[in-house]
PDB file of N, CA and C in Angstrom:
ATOM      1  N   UNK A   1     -20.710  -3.671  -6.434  1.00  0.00           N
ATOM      2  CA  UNK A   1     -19.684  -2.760  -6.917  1.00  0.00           C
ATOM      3  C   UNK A   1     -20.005  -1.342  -6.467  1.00  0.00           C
ATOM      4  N   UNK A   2     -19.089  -0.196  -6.330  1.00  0.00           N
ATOM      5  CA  UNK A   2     -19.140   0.716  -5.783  1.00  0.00           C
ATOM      6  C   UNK A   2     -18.481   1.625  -6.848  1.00  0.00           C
ATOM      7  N   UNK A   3     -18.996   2.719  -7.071  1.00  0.00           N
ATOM      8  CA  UNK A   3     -17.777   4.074  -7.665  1.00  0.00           C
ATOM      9  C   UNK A   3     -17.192   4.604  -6.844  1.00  0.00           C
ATOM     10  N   UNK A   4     -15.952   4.276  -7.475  1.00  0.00           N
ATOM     11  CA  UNK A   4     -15.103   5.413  -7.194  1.00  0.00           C
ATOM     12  C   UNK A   4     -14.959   6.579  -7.079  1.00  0.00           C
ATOM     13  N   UNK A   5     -14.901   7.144  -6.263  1.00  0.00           N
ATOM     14  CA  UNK A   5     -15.094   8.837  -5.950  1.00  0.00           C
ATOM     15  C   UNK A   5     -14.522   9.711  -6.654  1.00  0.00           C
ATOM     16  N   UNK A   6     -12.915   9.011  -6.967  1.00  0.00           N
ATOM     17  CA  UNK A   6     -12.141   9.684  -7.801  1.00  0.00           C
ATOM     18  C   UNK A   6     -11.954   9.904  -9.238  1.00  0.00           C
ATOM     19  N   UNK A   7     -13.011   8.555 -10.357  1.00  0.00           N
ATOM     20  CA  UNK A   7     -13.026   8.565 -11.100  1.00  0.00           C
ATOM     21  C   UNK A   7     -14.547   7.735 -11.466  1.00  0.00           C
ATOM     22  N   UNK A   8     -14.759   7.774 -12.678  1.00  0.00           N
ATOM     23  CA  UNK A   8     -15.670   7.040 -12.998  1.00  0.00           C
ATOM     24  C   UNK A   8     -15.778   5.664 -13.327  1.00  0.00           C
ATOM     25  N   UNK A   9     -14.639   5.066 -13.275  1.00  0.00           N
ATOM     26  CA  UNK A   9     -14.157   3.716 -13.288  1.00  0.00           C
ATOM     27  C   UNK A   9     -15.231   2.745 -12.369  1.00  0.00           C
ATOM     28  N   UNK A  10     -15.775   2.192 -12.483  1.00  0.00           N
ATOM     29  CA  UNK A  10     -16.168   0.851 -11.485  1.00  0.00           C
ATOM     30  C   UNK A  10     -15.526  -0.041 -11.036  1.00  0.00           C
ATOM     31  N   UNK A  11     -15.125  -0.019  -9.638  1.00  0.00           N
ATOM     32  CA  UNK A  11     -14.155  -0.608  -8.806  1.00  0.00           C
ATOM     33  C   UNK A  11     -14.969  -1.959  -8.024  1.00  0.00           C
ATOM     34  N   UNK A  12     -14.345  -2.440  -7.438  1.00  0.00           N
ATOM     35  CA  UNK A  12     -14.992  -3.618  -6.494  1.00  0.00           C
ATOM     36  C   UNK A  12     -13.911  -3.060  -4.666  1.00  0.00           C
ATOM     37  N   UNK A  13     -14.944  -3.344  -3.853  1.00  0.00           N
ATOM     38  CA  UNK A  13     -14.526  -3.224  -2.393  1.00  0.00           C
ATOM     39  C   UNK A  13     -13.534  -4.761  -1.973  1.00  0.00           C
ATOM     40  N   UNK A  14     -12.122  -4.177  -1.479  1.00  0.00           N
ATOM     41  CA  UNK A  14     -11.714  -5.538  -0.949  1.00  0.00           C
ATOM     42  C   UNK A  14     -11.249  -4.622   0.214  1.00  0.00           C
ATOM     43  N   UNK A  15     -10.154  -4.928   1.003  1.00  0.00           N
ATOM     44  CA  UNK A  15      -9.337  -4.625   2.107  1.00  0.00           C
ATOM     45  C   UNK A  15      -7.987  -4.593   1.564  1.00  0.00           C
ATOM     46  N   UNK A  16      -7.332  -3.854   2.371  1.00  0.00           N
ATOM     47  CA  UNK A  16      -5.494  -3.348   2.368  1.00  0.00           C
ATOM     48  C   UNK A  16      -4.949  -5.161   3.072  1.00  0.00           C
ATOM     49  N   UNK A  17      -5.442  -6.043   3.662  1.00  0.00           N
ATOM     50  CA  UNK A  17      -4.389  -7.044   3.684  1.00  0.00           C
ATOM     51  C   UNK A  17      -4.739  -7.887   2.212  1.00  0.00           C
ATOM     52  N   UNK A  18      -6.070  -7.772   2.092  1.00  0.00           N
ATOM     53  CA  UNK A  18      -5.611  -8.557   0.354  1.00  0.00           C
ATOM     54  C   UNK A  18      -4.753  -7.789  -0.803  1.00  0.00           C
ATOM     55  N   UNK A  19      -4.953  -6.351  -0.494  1.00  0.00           N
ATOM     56  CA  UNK A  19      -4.258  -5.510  -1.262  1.00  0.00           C
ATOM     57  C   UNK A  19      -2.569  -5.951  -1.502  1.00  0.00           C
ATOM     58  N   UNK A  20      -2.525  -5.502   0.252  1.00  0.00           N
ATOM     59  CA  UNK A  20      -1.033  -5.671   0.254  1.00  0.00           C
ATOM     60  C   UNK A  20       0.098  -7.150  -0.019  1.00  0.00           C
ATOM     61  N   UNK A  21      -1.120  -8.439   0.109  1.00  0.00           N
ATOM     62  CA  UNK A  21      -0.470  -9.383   0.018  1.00  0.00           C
ATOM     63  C   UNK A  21      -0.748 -10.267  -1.716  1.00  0.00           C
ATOM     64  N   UNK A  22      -1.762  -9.013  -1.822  1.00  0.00           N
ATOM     65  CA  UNK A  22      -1.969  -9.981  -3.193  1.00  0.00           C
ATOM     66  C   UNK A  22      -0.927 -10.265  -4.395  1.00  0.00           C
ATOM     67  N   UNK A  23       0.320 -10.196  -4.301  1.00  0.00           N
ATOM     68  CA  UNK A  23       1.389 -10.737  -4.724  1.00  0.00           C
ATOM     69  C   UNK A  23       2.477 -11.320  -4.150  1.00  0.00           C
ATOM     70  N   UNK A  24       1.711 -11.838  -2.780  1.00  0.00           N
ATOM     71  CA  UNK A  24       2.683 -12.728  -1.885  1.00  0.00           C
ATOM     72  C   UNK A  24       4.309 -12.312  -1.769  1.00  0.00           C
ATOM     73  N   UNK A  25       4.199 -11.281  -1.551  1.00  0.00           N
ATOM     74  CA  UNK A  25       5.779 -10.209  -1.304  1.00  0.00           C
ATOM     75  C   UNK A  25       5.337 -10.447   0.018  1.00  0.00           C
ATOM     76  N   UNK A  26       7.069 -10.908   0.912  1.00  0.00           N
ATOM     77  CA  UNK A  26       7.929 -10.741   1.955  1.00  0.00           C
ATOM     78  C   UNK A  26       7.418  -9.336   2.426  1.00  0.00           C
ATOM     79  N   UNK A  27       6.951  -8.955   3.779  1.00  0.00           N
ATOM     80  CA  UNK A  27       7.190  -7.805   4.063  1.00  0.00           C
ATOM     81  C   UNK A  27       7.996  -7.437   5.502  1.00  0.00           C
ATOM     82  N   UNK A  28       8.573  -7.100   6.103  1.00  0.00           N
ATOM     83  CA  UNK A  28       9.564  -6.727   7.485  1.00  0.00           C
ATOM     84  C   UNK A  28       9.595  -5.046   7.671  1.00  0.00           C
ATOM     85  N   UNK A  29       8.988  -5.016   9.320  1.00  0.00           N
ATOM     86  CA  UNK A  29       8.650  -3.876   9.813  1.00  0.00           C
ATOM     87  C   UNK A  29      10.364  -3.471   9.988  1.00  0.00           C
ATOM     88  N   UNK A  30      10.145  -1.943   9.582  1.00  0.00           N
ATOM     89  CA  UNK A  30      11.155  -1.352  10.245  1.00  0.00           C
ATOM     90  C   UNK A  30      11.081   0.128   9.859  1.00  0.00           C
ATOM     91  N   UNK A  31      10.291   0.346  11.553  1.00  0.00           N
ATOM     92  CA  UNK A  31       9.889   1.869  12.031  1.00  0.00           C
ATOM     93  C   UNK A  31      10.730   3.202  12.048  1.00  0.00           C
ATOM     94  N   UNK A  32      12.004   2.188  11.811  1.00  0.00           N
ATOM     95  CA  UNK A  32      13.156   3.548  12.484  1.00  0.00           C
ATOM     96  C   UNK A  32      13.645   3.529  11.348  1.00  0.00           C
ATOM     97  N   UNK A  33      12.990   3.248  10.040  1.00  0.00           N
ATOM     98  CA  UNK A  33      14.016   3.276   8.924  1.00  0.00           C
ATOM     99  C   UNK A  33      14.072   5.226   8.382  1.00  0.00           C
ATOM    100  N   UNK A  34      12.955   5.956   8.776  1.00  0.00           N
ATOM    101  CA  UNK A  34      13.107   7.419   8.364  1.00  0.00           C
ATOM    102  C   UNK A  34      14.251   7.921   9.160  1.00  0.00           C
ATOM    103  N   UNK A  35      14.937   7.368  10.331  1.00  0.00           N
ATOM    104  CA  UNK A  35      16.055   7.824  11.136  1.00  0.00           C
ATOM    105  C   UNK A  35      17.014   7.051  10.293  1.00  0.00           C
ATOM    106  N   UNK A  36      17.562   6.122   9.888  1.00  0.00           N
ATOM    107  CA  UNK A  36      18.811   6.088   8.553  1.00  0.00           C
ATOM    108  C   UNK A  36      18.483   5.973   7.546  1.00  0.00           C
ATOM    109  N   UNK A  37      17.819   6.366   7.055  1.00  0.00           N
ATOM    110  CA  UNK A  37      17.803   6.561   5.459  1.00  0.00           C
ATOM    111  C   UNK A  37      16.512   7.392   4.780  1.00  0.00           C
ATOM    112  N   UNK A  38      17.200   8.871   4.556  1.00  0.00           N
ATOM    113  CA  UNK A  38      16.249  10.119   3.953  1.00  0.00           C
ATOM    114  C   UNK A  38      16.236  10.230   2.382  1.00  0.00           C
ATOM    115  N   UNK A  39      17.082   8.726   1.855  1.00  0.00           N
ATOM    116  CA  UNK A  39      16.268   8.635   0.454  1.00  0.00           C
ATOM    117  C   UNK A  39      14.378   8.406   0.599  1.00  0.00           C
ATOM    118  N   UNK A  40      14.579   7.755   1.525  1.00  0.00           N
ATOM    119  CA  UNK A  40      12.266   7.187   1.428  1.00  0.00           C
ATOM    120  C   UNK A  40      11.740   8.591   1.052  1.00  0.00           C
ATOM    121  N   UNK A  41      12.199   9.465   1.831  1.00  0.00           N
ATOM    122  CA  UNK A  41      11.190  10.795   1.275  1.00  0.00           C
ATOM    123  C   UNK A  41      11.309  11.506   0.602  1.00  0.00           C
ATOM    124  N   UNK A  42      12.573  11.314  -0.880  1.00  0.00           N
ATOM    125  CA  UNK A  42      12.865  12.103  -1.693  1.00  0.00           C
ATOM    126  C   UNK A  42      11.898  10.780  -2.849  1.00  0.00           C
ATOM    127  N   UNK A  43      12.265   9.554  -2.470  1.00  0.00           N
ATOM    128  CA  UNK A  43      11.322   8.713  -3.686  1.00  0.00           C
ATOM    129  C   UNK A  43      10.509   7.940  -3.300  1.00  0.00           C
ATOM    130  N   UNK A  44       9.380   8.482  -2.622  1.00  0.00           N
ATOM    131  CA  UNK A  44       8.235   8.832  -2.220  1.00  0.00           C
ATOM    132  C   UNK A  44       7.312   8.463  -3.735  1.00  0.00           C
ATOM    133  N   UNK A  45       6.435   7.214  -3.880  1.00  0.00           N
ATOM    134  CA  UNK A  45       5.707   7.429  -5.408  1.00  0.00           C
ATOM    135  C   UNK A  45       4.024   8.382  -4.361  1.00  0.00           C
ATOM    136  N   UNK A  46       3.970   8.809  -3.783  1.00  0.00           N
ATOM    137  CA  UNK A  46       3.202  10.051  -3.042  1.00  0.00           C
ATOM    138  C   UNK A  46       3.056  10.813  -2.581  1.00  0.00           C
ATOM    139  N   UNK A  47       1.930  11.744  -2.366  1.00  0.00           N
ATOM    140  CA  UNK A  47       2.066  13.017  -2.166  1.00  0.00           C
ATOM    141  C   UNK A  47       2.408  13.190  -0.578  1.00  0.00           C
ATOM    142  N   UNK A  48       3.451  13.594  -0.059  1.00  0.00           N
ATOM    143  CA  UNK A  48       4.056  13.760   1.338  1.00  0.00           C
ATOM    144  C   UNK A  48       2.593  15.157   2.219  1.00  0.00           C
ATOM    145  N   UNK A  49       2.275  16.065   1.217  1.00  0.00           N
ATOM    146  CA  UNK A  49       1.740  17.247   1.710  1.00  0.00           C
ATOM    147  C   UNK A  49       0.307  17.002   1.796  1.00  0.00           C
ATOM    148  N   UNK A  50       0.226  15.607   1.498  1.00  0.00           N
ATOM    149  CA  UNK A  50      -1.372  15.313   1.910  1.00  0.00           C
ATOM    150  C   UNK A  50      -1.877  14.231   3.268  1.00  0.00           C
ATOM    151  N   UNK A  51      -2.224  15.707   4.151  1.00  0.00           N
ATOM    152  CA  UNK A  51      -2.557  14.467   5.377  1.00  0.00           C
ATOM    153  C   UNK A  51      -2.704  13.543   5.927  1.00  0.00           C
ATOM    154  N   UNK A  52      -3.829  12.974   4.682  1.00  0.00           N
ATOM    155  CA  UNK A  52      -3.937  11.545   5.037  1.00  0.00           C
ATOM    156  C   UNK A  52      -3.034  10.450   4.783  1.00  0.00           C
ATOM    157  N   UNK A  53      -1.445  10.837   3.959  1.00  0.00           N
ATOM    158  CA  UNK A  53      -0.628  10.146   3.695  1.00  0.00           C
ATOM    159  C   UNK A  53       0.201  10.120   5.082  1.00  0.00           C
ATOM    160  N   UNK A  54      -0.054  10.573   6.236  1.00  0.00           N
ATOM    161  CA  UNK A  54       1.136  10.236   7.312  1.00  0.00           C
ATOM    162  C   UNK A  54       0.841   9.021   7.406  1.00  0.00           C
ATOM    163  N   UNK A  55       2.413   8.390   7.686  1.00  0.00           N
ATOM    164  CA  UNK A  55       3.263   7.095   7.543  1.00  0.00           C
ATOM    165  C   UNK A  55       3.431   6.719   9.509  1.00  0.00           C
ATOM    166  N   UNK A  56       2.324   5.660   9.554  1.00  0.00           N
ATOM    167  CA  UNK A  56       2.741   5.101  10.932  1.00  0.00           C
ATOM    168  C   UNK A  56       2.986   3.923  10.662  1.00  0.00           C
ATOM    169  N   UNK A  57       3.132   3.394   9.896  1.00  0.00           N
ATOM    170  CA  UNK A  57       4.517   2.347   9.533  1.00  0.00           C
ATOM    171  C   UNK A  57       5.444   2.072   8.211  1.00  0.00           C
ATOM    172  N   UNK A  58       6.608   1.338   8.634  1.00  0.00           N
ATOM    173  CA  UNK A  58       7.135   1.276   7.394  1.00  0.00           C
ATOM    174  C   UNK A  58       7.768  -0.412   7.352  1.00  0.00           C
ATOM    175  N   UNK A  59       7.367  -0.833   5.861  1.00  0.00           N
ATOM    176  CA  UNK A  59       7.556  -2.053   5.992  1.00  0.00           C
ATOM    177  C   UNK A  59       8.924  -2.623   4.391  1.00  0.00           C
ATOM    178  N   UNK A  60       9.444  -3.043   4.897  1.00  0.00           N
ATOM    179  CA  UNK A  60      10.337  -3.367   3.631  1.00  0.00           C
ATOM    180  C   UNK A  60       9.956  -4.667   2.721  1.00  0.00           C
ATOM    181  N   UNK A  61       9.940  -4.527   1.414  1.00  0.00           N
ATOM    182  CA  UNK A  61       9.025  -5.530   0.873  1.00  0.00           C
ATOM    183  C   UNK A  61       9.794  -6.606  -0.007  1.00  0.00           C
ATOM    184  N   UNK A  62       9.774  -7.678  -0.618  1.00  0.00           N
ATOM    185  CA  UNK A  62      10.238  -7.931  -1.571  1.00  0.00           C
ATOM    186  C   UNK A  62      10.008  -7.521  -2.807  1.00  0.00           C
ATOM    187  N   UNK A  63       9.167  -6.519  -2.887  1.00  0.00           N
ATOM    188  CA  UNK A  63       8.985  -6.215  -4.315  1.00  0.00           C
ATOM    189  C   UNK A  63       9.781  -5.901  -5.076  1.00  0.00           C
ATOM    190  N   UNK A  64       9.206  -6.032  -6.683  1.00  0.00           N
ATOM    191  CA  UNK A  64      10.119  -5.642  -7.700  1.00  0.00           C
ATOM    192  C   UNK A  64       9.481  -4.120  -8.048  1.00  0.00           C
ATOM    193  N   UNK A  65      10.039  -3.702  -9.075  1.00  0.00           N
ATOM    194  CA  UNK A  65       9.873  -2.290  -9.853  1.00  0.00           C
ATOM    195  C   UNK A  65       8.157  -2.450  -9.675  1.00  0.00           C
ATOM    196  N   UNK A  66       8.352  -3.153 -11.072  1.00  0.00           N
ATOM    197  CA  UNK A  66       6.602  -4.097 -11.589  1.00  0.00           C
ATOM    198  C   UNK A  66       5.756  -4.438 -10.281  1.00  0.00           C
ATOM    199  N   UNK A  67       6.275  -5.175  -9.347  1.00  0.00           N
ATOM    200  CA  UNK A  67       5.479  -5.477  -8.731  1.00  0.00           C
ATOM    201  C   UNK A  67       4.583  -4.388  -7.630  1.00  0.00           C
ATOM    202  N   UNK A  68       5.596  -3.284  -7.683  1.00  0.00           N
ATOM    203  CA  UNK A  68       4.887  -2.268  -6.912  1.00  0.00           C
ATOM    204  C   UNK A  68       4.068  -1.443  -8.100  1.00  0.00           C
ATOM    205  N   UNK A  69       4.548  -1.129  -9.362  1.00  0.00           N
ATOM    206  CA  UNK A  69       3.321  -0.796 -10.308  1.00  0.00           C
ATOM    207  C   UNK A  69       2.129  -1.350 -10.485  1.00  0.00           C
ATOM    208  N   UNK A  70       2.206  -2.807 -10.467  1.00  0.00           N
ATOM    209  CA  UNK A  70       0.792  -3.540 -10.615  1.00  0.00           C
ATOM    210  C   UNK A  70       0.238  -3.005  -9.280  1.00  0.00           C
ATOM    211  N   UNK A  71       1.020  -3.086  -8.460  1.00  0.00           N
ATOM    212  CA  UNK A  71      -0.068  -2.739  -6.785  1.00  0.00           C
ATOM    213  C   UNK A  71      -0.350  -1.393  -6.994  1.00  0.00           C
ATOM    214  N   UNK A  72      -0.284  -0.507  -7.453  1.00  0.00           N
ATOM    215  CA  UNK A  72      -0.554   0.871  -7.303  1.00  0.00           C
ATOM    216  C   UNK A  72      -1.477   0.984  -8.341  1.00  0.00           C
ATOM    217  N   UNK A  73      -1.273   0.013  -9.440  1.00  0.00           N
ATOM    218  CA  UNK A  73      -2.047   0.319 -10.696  1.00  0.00           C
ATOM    219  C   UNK A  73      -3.860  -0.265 -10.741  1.00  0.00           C
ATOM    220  N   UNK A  74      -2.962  -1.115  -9.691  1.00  0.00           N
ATOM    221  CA  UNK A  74      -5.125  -2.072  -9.298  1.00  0.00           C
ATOM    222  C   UNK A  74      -5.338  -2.089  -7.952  1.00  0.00           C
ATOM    223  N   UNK A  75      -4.771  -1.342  -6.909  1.00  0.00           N
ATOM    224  CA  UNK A  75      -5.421  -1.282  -5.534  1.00  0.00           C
ATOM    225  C   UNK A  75      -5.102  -0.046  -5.047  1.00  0.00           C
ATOM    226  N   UNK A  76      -6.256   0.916  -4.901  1.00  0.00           N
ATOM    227  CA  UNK A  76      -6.145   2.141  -4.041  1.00  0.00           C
ATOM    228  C   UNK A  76      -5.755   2.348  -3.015  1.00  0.00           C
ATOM    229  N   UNK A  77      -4.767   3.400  -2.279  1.00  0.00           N
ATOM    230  CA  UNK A  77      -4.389   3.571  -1.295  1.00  0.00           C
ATOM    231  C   UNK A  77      -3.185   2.945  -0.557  1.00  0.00           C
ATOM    232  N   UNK A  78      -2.221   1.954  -1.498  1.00  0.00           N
ATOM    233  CA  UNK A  78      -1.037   1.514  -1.410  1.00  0.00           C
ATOM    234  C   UNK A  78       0.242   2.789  -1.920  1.00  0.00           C
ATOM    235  N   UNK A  79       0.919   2.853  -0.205  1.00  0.00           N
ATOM    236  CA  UNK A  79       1.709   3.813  -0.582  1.00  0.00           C
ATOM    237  C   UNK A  79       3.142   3.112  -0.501  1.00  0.00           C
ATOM    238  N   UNK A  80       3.884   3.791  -1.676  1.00  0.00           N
ATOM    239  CA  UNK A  80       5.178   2.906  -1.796  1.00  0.00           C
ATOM    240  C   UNK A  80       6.157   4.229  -1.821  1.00  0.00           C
ATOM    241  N   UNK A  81       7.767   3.740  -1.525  1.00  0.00           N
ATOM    242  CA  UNK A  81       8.759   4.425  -1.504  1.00  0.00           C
ATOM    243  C   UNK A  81       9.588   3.498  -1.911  1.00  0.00           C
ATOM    244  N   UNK A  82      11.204   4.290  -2.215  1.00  0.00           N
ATOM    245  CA  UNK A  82      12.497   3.514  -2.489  1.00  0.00           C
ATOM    246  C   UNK A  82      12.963   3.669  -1.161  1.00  0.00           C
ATOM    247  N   UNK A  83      13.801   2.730  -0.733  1.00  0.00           N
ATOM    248  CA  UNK A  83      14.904   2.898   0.329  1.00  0.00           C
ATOM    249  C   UNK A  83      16.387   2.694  -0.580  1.00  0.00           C
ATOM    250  N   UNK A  84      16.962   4.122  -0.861  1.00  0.00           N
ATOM    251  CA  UNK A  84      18.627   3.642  -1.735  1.00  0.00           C
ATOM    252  C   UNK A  84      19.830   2.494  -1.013  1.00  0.00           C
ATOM    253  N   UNK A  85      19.566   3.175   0.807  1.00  0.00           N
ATOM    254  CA  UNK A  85      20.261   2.339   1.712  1.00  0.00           C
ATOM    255  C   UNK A  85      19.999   0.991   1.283  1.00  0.00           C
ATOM    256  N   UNK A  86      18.771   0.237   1.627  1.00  0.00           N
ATOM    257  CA  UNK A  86      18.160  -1.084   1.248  1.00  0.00           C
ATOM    258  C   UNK A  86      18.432  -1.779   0.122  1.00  0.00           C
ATOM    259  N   UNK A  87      18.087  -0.675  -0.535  1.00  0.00           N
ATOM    260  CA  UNK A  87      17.740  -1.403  -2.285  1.00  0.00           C
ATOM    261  C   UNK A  87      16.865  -1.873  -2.402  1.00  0.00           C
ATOM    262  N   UNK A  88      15.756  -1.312  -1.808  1.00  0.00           N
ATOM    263  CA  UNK A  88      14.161  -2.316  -1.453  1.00  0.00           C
ATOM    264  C   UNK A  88      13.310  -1.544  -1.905  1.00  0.00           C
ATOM    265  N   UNK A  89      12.040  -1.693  -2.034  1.00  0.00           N
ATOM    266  CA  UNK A  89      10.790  -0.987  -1.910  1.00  0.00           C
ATOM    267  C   UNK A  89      10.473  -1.191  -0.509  1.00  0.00           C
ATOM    268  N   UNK A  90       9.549  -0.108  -0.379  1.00  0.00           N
ATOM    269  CA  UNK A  90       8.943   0.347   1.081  1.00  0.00           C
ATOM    270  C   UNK A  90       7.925   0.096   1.252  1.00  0.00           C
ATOM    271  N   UNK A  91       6.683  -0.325   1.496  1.00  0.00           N
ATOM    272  CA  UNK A  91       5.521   0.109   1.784  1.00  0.00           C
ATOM    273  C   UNK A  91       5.203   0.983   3.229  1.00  0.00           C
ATOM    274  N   UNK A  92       4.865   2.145   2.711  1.00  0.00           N
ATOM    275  CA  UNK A  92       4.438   2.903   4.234  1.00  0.00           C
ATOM    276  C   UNK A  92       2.745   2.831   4.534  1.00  0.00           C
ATOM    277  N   UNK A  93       2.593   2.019   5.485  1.00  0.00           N
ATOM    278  CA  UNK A  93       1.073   2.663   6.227  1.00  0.00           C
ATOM    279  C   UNK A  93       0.616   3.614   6.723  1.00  0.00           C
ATOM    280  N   UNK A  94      -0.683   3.946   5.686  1.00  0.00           N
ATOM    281  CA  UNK A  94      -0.771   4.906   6.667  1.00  0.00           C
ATOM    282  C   UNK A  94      -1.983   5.079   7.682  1.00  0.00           C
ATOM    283  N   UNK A  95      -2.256   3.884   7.767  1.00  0.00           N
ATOM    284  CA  UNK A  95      -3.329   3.902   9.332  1.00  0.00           C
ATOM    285  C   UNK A  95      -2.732   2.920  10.399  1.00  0.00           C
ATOM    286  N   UNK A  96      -3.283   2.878  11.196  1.00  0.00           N
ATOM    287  CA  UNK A  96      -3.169   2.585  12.425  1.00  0.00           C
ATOM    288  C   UNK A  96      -4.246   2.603  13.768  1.00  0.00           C
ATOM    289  N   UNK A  97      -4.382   0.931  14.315  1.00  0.00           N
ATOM    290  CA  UNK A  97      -4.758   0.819  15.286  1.00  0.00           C
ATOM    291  C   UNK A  97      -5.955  -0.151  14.777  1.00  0.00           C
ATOM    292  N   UNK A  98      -6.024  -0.306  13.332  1.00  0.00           N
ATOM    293  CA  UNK A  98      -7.017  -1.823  13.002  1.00  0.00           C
ATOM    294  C   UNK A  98      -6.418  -2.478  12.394  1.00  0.00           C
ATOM    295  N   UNK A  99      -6.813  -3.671  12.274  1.00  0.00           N
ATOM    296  CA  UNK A  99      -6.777  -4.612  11.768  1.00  0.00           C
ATOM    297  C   UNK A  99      -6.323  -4.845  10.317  1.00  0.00           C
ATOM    298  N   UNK A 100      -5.786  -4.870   9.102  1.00  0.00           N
ATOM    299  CA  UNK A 100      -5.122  -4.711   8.290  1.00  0.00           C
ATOM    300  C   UNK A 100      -6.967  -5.163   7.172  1.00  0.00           C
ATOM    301  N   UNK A 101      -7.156  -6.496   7.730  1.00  0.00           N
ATOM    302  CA  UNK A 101      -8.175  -6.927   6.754  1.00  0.00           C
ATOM    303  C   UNK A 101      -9.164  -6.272   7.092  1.00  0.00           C
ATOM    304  N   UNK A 102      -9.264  -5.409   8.128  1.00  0.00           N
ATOM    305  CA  UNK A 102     -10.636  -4.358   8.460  1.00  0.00           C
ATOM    306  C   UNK A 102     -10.608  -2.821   7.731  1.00  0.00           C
ATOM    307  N   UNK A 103      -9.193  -2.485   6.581  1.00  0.00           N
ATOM    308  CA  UNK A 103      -9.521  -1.681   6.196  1.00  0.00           C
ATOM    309  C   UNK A 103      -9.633  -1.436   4.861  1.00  0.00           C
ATOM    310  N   UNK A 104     -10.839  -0.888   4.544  1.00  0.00           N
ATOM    311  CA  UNK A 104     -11.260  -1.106   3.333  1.00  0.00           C
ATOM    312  C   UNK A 104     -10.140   0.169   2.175  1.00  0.00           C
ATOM    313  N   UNK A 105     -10.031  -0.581   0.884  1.00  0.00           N
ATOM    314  CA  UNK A 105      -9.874  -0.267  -0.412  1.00  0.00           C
ATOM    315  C   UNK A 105     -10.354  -0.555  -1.292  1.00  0.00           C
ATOM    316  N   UNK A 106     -10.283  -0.205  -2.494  1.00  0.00           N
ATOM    317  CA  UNK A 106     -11.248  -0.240  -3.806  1.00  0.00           C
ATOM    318  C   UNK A 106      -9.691  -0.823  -4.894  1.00  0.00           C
ATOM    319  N   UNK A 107     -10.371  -1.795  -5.489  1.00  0.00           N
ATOM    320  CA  UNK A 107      -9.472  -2.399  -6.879  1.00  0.00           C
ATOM    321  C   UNK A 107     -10.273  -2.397  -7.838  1.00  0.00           C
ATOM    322  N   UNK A 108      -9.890  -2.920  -8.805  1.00  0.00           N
ATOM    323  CA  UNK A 108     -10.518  -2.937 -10.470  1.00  0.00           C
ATOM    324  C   UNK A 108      -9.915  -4.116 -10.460  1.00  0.00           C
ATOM    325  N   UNK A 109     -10.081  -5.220  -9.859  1.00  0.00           N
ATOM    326  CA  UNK A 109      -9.638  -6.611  -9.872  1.00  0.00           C
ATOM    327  C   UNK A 109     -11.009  -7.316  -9.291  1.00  0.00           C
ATOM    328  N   UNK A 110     -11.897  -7.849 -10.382  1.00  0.00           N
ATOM    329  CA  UNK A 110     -13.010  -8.541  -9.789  1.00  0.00           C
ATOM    330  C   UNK A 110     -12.553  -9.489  -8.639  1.00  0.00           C
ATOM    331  N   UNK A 111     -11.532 -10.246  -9.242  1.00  0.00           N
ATOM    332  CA  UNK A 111     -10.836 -11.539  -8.360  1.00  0.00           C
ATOM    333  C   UNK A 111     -10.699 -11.268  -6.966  1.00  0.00           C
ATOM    334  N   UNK A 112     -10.307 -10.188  -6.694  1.00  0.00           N
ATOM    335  CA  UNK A 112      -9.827  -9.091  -5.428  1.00  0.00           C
ATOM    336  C   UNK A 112     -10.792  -8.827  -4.682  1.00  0.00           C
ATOM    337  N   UNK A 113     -12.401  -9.131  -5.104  1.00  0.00           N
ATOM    338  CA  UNK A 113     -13.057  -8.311  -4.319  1.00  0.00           C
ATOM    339  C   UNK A 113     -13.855  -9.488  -2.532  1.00  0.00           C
ATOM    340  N   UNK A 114     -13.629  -8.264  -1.801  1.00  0.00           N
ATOM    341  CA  UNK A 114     -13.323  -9.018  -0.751  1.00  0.00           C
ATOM    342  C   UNK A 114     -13.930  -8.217   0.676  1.00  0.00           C
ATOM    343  N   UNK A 115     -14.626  -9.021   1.132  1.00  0.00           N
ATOM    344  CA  UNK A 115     -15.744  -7.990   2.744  1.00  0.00           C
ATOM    345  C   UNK A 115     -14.767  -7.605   3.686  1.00  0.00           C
ATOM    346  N   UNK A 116     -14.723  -6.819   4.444  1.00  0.00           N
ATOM    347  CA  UNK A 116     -13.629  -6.293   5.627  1.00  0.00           C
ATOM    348  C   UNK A 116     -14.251  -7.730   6.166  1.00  0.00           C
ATOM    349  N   UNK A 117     -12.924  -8.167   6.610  1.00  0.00           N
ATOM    350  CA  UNK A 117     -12.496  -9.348   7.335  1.00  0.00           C
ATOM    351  C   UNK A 117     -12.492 -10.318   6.772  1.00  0.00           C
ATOM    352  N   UNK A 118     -12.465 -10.420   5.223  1.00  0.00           N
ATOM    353  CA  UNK A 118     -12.259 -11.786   4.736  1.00  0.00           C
ATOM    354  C   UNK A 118     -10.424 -11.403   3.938  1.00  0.00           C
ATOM    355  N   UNK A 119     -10.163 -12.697   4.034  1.00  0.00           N
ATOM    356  CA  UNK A 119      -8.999 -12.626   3.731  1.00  0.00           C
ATOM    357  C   UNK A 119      -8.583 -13.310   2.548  1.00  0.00           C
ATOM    358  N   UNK A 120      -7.326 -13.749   1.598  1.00  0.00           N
ATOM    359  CA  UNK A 120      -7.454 -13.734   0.217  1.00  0.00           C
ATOM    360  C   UNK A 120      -7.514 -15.119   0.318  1.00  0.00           C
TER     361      UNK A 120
END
């Protein structure tokens, strides 16, 4: 187990593809969605003015309300938006150029915890 930097909580190390799939939500790329539809960056559940939040992808999810709260509420570094056009949740990435299960996040989900490159 590792601390969290941000709090004193004791977290466990997994990766952003167990993160992102650990509620088996549908996800579909679509890059050009900030060119029709400028609701994503008014309901944005993150901070736009923090660097490390630039968005090099955007993926449309099946999620519900809940289901993007539980993901935000037990895995660090999941960034979500509304699309009004859609009627969807968003997930935006914000890295690029590895491997999804090569990048590490921190949960408070023992179940979750997981080595870069293992998968759920």
């Amino acid at each position: 187990m590792a601390k969290n930097i941000l709090s004193d909580e004791l977290v466990y190390s997994t990766n952003y593809d167990v993160a992102v799939h650990w509620l088996n939500n549908s996800l579909i790329m679509c890059n050009n969605l900030p060119e029709i539809d400028s609701s994503i960056y008014e309901n944005a559940r993150f901070d736009w003015s923090n660097p490390v939040n630039e968005v090099f992808q955007w993926f449309i999810t099946s999620c519900s309300e809940s289901d993007v709260e539980f993901l935000e509420a037990h895995f660090a570094g999941l960034c979500f938006t509304y699309s009004d056009l859609l009627d969807s949740w968003v997930l935006c990435v914000t890295h690029w150029g590895t491997s999804w299960d090569y990048v590490h996040c921190f949960t408070d989900l023992e179940c979750a915890e997981r080595e870069l490159g293992e998968s759920k």
